[in-house]
N, C-alpha and C. Protein backbone atom coordinates (compact mmCIF):
# COMPACT_ATOMS: atom_id res chain seq x y z
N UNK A 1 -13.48 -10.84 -2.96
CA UNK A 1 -13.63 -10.26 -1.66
C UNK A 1 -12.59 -9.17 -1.40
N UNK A 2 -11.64 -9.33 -2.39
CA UNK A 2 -10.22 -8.04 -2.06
C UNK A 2 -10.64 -7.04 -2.04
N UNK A 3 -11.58 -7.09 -3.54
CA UNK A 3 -12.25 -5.65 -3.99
C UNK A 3 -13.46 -5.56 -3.04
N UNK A 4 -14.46 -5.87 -2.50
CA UNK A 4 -15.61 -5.41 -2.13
C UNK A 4 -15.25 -5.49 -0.88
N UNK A 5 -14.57 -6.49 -0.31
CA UNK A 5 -14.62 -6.18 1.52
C UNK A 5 -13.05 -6.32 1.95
N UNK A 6 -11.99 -5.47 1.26
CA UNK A 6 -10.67 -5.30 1.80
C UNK A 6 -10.34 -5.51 2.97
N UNK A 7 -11.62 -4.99 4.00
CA UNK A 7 -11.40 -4.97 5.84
C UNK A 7 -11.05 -6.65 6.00
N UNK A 8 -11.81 -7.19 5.28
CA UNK A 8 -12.54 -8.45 5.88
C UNK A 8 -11.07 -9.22 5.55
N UNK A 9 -10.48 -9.44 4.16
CA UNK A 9 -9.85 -10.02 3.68
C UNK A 9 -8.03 -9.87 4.49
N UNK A 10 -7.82 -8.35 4.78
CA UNK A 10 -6.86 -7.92 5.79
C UNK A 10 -6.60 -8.89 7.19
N UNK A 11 -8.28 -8.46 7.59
CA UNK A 11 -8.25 -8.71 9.33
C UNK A 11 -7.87 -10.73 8.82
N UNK A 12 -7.72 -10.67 8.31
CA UNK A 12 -7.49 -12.44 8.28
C UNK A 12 -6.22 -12.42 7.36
N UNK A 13 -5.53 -12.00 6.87
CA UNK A 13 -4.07 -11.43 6.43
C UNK A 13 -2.94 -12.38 7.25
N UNK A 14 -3.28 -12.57 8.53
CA UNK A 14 -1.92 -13.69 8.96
C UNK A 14 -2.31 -15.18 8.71
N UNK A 15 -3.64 -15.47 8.75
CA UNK A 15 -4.04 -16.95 8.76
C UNK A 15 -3.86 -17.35 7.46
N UNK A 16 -4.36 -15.89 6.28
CA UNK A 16 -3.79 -16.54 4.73
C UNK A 16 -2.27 -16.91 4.64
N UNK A 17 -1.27 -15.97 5.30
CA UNK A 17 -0.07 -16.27 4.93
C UNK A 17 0.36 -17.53 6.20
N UNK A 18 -0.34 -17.64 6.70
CA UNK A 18 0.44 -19.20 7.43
C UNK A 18 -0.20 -19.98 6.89
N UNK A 19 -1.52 -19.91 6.00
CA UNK A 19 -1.79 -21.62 5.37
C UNK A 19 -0.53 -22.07 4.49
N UNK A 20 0.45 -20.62 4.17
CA UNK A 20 1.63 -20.80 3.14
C UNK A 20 2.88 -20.67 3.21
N UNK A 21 3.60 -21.20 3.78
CA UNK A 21 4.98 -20.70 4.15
C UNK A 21 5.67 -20.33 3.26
N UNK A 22 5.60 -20.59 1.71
CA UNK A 22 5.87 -19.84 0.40
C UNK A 22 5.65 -18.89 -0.11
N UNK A 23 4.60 -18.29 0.68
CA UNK A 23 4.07 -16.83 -0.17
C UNK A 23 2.82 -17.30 -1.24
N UNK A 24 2.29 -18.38 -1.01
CA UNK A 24 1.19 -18.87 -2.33
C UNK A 24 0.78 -17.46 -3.22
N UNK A 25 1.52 -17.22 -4.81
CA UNK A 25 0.88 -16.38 -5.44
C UNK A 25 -0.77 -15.92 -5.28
N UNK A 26 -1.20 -16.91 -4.91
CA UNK A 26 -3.19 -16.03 -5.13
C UNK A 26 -3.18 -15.46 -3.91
N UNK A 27 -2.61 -16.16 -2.25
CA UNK A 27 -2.85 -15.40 -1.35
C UNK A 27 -2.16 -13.77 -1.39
N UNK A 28 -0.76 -14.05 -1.79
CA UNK A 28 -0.23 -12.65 -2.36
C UNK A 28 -0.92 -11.77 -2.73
N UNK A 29 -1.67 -12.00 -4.03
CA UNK A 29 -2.25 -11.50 -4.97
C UNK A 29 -3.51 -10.59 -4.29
N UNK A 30 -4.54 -11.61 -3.15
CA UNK A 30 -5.67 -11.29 -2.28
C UNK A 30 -5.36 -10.25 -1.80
N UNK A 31 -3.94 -10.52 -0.95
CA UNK A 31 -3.53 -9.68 -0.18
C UNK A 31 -3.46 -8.42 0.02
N UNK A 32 -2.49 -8.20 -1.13
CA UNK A 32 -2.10 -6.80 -1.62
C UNK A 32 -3.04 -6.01 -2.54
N UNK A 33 -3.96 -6.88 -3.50
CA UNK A 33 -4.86 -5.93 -3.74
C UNK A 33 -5.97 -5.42 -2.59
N UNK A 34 -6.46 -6.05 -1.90
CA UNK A 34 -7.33 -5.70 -0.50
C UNK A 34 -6.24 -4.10 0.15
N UNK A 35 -5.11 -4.59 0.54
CA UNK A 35 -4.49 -3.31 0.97
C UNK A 35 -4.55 -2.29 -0.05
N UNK A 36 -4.03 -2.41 -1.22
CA UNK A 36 -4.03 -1.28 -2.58
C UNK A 36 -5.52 -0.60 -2.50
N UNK A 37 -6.70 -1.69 -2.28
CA UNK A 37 -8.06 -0.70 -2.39
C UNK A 37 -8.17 -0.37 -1.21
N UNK A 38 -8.00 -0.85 0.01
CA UNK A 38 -8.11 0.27 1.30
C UNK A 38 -6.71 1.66 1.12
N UNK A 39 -5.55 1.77 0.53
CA UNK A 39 -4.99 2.63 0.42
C UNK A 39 -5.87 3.80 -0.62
N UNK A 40 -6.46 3.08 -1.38
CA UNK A 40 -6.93 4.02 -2.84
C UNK A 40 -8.41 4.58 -2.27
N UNK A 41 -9.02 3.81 -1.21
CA UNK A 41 -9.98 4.53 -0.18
C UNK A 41 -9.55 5.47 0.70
N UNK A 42 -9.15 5.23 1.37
CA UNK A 42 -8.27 6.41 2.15
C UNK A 42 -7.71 7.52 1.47
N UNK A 43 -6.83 7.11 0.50
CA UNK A 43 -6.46 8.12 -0.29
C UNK A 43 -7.66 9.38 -0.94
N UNK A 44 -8.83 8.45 -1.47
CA UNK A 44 -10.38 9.74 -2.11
C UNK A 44 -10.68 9.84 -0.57
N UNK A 45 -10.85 9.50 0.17
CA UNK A 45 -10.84 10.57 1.83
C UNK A 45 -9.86 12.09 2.15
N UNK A 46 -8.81 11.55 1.18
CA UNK A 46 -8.01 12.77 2.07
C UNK A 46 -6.74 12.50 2.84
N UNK A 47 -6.98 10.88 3.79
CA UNK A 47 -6.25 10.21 4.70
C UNK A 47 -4.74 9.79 4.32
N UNK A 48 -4.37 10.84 3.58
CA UNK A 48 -2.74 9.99 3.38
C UNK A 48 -1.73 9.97 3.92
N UNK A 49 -1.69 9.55 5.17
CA UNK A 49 -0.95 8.78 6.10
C UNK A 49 -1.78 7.17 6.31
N UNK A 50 -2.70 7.34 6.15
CA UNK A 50 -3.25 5.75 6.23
C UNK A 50 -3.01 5.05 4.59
N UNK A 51 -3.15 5.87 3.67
CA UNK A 51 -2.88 5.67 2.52
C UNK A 51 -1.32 5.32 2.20
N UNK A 52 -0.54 5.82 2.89
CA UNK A 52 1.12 5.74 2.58
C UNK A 52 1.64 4.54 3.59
N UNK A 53 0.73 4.07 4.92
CA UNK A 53 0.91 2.67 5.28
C UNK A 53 0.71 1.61 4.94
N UNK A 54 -1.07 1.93 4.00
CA UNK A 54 -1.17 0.67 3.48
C UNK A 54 -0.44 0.27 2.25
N UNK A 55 0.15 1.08 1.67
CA UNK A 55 1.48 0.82 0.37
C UNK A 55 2.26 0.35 0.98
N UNK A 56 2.45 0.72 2.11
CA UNK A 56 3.84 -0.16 2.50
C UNK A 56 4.02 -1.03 2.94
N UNK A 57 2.10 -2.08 3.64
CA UNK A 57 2.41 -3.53 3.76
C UNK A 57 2.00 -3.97 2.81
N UNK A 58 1.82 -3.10 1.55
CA UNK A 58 1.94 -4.41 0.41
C UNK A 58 3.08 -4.41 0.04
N UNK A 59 4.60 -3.54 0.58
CA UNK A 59 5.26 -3.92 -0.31
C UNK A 59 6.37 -4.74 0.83
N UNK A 60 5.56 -4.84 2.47
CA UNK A 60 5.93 -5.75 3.24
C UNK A 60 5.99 -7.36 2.73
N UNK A 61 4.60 -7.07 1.92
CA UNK A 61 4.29 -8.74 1.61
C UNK A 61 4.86 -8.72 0.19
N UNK A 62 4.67 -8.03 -0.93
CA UNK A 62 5.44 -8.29 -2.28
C UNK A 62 6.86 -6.95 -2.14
N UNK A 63 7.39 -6.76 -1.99
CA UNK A 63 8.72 -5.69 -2.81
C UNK A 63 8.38 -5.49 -4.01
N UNK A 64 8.27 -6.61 -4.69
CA UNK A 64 8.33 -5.91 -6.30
C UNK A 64 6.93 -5.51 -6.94
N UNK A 65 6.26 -5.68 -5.94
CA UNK A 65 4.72 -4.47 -6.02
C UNK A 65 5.13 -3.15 -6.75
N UNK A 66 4.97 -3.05 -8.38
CA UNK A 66 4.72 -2.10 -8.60
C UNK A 66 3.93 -0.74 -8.54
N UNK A 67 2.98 -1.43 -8.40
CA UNK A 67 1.86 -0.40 -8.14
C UNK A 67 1.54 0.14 -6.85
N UNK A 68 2.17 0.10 -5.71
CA UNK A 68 2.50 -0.01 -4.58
C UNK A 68 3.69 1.27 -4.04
N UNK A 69 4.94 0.66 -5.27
CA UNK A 69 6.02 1.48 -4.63
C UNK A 69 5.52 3.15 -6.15
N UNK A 70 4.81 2.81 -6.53
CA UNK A 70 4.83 3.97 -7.18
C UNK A 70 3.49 4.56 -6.72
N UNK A 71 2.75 4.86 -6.29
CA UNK A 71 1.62 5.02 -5.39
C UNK A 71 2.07 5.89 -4.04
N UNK A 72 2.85 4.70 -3.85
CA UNK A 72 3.96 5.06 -2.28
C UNK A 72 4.64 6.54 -2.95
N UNK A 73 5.29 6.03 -3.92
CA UNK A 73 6.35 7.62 -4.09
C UNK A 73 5.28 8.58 -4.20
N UNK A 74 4.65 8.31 -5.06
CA UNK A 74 3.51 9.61 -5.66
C UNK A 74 2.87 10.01 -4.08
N UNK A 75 2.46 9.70 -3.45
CA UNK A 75 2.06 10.38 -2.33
C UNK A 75 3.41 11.00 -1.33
N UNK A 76 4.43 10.08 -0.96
CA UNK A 76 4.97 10.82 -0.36
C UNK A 76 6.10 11.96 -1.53
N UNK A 77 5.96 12.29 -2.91
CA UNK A 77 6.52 13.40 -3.15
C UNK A 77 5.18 14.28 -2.65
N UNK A 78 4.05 14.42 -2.87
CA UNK A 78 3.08 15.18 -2.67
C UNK A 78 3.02 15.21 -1.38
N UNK A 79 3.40 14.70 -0.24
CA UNK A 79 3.74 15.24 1.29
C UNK A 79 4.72 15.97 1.40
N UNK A 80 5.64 16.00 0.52
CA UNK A 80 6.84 16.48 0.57
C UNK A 80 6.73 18.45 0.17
N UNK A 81 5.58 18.31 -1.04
CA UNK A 81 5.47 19.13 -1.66
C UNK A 81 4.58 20.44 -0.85
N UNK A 82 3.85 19.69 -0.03
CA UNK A 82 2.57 20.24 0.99
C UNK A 82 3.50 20.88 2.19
N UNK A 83 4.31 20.11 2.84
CA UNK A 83 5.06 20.42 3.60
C UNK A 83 6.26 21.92 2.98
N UNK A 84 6.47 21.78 1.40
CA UNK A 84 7.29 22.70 1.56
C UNK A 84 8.83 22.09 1.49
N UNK A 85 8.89 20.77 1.53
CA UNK A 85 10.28 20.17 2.17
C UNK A 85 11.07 20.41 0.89
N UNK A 86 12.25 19.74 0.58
CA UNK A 86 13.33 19.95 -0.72
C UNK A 86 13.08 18.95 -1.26
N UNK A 87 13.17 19.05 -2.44
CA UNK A 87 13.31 17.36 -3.24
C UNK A 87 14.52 17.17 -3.72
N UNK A 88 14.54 16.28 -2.59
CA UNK A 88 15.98 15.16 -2.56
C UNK A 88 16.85 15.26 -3.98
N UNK A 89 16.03 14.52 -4.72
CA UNK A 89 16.46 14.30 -6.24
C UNK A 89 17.14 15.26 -7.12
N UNK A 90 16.32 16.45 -6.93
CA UNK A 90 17.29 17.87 -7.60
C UNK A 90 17.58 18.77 -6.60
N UNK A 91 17.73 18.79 -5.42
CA UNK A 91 17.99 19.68 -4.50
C UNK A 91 17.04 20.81 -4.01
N UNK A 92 16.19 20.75 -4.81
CA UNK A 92 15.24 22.04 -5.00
C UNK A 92 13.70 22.11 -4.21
N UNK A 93 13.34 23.48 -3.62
CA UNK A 93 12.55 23.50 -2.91
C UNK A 93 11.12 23.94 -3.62
């Protein structure tokens, strides 16, 4: 259901994590992939500001979401880049 109905699996996102006060790996797992494919939807829209939120409650619910915080960077260097802004990293515009 992560993959085919992300909405569905989200809008119920607090009731999975209170059946678990541990973090139960599969609800984790539900979780963050449902957000990763509504980010990776949004994202083939165009929408990346909805795309760069939903990376960031998966990495509300996991941190060590790889695929998440690198997703996350990759879009916001490419906001960065659109905008024109400096990149931090080498100083350079």
């Amino acid at each position: 259901m992560s993959v085919t109905a992300p909405d569905i699996v989200v809008a119920k996102q607090d009731s999975l994590l209170a059946l678990s006060k541990d973090k139960r790996p599969e609800f984790v797992a539900i979780l963050t992939t449902a957000h990763i494919n509504i980010a990776r939807r949004a994202e083939s829209k165009g929408d990346i500001s909805v795309a760069i939120d939903e990376y960031q409650k998966v990495l509300k619910i996991d941190p060590t979401n790889k695929t998440a915080r690198y997703e996350l960077l990759v879009l916001e260097g490419l906001n960065l880049y659109r905008k024109g802004g400096v990149n931090l990293h080498y100083g350079m515009q």
